[in-house]
C-alpha atoms as a PDB file:
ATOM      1  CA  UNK A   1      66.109  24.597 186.191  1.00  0.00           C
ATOM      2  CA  UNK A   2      64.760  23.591 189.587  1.00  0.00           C
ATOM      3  CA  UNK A   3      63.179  19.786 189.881  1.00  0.00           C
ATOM      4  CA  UNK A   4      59.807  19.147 191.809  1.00  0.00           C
ATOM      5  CA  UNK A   5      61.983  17.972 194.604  1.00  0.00           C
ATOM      6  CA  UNK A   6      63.926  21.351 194.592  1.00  0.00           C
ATOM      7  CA  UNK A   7      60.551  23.141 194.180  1.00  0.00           C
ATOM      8  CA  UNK A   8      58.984  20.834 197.082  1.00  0.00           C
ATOM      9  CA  UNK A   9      62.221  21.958 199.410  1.00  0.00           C
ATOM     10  CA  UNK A  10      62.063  25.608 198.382  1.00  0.00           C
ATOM     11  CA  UNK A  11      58.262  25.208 198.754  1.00  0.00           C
ATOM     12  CA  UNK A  12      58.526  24.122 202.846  1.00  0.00           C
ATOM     13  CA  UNK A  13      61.666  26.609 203.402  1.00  0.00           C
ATOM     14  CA  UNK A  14      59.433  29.796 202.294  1.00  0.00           C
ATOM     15  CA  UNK A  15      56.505  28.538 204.636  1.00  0.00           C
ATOM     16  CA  UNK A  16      57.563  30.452 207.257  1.00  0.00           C
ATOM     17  CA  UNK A  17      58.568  33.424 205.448  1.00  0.00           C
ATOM     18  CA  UNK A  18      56.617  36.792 204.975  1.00  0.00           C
ATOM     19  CA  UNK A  19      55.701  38.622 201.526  1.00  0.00           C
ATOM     20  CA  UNK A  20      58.652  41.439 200.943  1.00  0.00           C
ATOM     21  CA  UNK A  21      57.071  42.581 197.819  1.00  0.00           C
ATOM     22  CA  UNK A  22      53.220  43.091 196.519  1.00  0.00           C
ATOM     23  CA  UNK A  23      52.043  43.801 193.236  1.00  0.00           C
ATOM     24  CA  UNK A  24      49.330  46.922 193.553  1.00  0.00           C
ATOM     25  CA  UNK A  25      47.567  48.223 191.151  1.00  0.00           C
ATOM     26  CA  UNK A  26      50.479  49.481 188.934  1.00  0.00           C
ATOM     27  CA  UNK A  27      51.173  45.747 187.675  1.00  0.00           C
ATOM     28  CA  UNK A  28      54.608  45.086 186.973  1.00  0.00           C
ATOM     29  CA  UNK A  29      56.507  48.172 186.884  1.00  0.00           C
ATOM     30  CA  UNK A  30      60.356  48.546 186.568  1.00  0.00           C
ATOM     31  CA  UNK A  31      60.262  49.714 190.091  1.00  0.00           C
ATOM     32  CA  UNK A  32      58.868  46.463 191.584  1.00  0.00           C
ATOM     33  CA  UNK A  33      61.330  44.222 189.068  1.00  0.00           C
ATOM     34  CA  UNK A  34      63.760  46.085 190.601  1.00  0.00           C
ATOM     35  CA  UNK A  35      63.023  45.753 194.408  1.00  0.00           C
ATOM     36  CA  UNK A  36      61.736  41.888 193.991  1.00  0.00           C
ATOM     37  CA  UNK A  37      65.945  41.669 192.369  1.00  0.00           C
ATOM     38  CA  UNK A  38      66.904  43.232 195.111  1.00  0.00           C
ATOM     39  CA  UNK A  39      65.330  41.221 197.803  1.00  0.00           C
ATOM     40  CA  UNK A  40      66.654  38.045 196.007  1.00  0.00           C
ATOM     41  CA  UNK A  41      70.384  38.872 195.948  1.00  0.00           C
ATOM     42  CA  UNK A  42      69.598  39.608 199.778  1.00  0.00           C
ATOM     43  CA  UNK A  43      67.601  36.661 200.699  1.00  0.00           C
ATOM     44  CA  UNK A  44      67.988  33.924 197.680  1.00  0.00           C
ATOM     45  CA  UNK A  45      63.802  32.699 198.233  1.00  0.00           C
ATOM     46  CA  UNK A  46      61.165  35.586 198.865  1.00  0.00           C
ATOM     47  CA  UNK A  47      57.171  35.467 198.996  1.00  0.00           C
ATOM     48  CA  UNK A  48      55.692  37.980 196.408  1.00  0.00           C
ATOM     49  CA  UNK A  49      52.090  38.737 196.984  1.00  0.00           C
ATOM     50  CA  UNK A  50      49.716  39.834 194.492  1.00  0.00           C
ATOM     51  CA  UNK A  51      47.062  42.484 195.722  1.00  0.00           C
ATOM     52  CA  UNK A  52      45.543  43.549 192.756  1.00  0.00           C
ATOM     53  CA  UNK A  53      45.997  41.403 189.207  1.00  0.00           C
ATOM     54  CA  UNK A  54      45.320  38.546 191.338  1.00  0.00           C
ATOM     55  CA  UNK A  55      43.313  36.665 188.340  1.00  0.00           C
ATOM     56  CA  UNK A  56      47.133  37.352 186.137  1.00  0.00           C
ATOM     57  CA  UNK A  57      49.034  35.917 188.742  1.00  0.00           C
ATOM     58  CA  UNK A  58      50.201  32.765 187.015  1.00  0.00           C
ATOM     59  CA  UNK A  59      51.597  34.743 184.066  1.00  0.00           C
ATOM     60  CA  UNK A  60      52.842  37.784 185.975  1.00  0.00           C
ATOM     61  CA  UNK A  61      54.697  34.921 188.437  1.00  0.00           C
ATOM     62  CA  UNK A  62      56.494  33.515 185.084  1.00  0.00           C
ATOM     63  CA  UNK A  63      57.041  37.100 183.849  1.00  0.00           C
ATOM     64  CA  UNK A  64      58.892  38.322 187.167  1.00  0.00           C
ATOM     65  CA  UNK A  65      60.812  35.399 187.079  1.00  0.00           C
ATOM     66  CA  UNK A  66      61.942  35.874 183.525  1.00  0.00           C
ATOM     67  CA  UNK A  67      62.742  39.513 184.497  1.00  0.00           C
ATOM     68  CA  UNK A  68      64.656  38.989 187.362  1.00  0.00           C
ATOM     69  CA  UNK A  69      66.442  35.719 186.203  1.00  0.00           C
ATOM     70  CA  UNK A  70      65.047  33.609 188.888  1.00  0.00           C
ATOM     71  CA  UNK A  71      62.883  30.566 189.192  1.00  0.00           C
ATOM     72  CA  UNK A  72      59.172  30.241 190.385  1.00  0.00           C
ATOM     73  CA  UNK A  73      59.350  28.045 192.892  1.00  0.00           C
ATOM     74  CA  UNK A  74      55.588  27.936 193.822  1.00  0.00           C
ATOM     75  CA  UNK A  75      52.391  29.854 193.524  1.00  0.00           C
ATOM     76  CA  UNK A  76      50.049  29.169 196.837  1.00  0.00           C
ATOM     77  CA  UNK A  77      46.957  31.307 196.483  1.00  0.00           C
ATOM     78  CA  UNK A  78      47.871  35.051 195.659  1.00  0.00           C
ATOM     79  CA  UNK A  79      51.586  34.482 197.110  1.00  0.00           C
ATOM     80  CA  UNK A  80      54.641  33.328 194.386  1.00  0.00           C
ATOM     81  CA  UNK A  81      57.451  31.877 195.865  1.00  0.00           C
ATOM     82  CA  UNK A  82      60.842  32.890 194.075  1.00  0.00           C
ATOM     83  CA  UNK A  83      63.898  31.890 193.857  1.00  0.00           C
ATOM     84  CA  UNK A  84      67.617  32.638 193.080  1.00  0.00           C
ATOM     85  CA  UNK A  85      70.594  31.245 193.841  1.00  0.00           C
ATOM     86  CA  UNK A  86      73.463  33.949 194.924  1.00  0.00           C
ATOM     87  CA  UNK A  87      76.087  34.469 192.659  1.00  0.00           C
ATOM     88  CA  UNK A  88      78.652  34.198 195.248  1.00  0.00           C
ATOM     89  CA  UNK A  89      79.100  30.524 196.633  1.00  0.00           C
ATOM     90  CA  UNK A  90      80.117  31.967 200.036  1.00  0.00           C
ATOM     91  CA  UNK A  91      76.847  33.998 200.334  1.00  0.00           C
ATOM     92  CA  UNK A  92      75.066  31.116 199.648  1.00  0.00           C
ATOM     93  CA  UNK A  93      72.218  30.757 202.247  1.00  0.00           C
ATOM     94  CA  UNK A  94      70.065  28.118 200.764  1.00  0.00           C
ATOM     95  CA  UNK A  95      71.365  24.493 199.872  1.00  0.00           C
ATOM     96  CA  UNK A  96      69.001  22.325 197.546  1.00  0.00           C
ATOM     97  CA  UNK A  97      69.052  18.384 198.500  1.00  0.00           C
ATOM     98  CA  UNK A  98      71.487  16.634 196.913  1.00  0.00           C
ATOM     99  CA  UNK A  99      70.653  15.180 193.528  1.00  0.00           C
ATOM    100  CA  UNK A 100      70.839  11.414 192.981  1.00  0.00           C
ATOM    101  CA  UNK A 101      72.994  10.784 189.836  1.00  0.00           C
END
């Protein structure tokens, strides 16, 4: 479970990035829960912009995070940021800040 901090991080690191995936007009199909999977085990945080259900995207965000086992790290406009940490430590690209204990 990501804190605001970690979501405020994730948030500025995904600035730069460009959409890999966009939901059409076929919604959420097993296809595109597939490919945005895919594009986290390869990048860890991805953009995911919504063409068409753009007044869903809120609940489709939470649902393709659910699906894919990752966290929603931001919605800005019609884009959700994702994110999920890689299973291997050594493929790790993305390091949260440090939490205080």
């Amino acid at each position: 479970m990501l804190k605001g901090s970690d979501r405020r991080h994730l948030r500025g690191l995904a600035h730069q990035l460009k959409p890999v995936v966009q939901v059409g007009k076929q919604g959420l199909i097993e296809n595109l829960i597939t490919t945005v999977s895919q594009a986290l085990d390869a990048h860890e945080l991805i953009k995911v912009k919504f063409v068409d259900h753009k007044q869903q995207r809120e609940e489709l965000s939470r649902e393709i995070a659910t699906r894919t086992q990752s966290e929603l790290a931001g919605l800005v406009g019609n884009i959700a940021i994702l994110y999920r940490q890689h299973s291997d430590a050594e493929k790790r690209k993305i390091r949260l800040p440090q939490r205080e204990h």
